[in-house]
C-alpha atoms as a PDB file:
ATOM      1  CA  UNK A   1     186.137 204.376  34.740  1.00  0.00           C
ATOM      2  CA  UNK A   2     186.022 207.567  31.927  1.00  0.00           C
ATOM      3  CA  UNK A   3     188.865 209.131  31.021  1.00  0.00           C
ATOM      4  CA  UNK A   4     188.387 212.390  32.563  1.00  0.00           C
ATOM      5  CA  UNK A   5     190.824 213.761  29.652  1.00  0.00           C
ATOM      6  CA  UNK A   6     187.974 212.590  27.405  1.00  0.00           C
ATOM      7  CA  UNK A   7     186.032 215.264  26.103  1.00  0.00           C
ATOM      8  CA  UNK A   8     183.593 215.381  23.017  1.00  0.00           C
ATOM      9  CA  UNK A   9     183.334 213.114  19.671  1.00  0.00           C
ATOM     10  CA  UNK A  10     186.211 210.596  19.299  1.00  0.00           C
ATOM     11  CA  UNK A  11     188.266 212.015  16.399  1.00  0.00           C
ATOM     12  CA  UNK A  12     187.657 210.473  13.531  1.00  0.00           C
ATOM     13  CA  UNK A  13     183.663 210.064  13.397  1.00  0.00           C
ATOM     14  CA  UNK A  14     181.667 211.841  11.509  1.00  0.00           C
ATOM     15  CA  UNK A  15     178.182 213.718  12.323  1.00  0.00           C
ATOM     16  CA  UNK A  16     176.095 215.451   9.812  1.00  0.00           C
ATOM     17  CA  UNK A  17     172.858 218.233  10.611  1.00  0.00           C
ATOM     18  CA  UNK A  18     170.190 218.013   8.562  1.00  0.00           C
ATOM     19  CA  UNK A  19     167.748 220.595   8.018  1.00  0.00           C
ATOM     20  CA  UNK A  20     165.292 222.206   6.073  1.00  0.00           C
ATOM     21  CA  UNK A  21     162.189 224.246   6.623  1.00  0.00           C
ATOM     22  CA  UNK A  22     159.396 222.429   6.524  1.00  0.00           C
ATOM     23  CA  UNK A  23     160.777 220.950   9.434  1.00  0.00           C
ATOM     24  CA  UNK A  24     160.664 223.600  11.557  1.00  0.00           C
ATOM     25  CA  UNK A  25     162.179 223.763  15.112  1.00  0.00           C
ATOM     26  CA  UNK A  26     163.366 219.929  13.981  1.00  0.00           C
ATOM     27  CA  UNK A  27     166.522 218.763  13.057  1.00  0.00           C
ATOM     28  CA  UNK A  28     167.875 215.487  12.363  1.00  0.00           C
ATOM     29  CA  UNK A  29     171.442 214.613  13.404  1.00  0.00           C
ATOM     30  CA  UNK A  30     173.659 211.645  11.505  1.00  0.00           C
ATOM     31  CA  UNK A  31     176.398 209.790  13.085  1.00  0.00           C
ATOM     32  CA  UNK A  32     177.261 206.139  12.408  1.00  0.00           C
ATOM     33  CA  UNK A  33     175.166 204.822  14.718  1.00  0.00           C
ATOM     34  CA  UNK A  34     171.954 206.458  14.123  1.00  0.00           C
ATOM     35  CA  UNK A  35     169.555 209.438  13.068  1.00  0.00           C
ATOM     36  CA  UNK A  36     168.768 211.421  15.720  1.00  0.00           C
ATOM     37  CA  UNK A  37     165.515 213.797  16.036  1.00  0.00           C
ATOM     38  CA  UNK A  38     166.384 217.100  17.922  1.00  0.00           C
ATOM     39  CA  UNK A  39     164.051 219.889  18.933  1.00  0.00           C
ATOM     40  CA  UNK A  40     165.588 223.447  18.804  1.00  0.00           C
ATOM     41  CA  UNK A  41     164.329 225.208  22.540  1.00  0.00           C
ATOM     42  CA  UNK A  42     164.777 228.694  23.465  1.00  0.00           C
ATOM     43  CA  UNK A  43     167.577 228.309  25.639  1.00  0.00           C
ATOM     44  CA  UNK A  44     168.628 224.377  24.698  1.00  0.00           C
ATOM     45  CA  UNK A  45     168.345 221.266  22.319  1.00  0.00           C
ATOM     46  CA  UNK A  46     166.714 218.375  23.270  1.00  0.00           C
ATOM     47  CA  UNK A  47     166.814 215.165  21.735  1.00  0.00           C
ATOM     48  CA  UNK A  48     163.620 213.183  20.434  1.00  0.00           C
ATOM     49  CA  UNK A  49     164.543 209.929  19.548  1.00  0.00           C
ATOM     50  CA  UNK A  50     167.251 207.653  17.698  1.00  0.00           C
ATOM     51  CA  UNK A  51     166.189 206.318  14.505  1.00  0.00           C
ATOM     52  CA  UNK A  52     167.849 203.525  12.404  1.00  0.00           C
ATOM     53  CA  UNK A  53     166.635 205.028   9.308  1.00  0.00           C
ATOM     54  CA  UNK A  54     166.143 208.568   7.753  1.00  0.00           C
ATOM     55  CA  UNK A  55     162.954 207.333   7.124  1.00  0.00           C
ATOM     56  CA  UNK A  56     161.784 206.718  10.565  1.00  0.00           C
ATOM     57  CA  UNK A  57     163.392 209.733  11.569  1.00  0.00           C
ATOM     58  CA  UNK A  58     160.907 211.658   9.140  1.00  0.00           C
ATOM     59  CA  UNK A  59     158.179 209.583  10.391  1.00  0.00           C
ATOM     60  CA  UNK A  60     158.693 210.668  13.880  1.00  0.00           C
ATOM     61  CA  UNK A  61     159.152 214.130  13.019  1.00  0.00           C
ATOM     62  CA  UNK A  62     156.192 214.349  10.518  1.00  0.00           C
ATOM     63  CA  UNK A  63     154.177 212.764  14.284  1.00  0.00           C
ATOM     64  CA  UNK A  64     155.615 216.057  16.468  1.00  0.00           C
ATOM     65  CA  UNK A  65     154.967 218.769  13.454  1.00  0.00           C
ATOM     66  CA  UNK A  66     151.811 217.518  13.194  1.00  0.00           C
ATOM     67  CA  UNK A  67     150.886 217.531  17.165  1.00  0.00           C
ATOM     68  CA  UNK A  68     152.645 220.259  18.469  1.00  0.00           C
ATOM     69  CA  UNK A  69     150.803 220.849  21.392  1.00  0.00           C
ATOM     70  CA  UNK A  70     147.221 220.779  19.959  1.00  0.00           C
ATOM     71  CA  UNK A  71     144.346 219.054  20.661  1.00  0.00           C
ATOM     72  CA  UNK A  72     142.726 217.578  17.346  1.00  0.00           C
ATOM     73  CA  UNK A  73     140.672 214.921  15.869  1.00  0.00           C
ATOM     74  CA  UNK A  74     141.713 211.737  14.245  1.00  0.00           C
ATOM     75  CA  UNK A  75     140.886 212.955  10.636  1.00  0.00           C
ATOM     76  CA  UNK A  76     142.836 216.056  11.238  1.00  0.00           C
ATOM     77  CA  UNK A  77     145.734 214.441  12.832  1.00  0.00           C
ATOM     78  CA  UNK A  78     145.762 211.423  10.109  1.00  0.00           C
ATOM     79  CA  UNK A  79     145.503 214.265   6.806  1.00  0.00           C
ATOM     80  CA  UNK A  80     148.217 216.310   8.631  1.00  0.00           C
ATOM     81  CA  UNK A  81     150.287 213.645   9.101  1.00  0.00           C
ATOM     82  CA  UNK A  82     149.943 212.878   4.910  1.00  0.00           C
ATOM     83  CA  UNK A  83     150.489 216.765   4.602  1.00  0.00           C
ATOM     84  CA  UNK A  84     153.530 216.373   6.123  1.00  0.00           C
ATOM     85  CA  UNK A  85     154.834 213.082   4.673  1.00  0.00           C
ATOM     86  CA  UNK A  86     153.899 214.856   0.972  1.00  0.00           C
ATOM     87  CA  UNK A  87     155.728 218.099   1.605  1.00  0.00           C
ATOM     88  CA  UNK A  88     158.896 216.378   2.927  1.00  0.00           C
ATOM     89  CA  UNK A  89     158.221 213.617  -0.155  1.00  0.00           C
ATOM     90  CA  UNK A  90     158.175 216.715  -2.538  1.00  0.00           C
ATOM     91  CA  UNK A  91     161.114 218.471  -0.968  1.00  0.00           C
ATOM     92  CA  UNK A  92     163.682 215.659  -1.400  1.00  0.00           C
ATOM     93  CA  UNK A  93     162.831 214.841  -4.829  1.00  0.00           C
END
């Protein structure tokens, strides 16, 4: 049974936020355990996946950015997805 005295994070973990603009309403979250994708509603957060890797996290992310609720053709989706990967290449070197 939970402790109902539990609340929150154990003490003593740590969890980073990552962001940056070019990923929009994304953020990635870092605990020991995994990267976590999180979308940023109007009212809530929701979470997207959990990632073993920052760079599956950006893969999955670089997938939503590029989607986001449109209807498009495979060329489109495939050079937004490279778009993507490029700008977030560019912005962490």
């Amino acid at each position: 049974m939970a402790n109902p005295n539990f609340k929150g994070r154990p003490k003593g973990t740590n969890k980073v936020t990552i962001t940056d603009p070019s990923l929009g309403k994304y953020y990635i979250t870092q605990d020991e355990w995994s990267y976590n994708l999180v979308r940023k509603n109007a009212n809530s957060e929701t979470t997207l996946g959990y990632y073993r890797t920052l760079q599956e996290t950006l893969k999955s992310a670089t997938k939503y950015l590029a989607l986001d609720g449109e209807e498009i053709t495979l060329d489109n989706y495939i050079n937004q997805l490279n778009n993507k990967l490029d700008e977030f290449s560019k912005s962490f070197n």
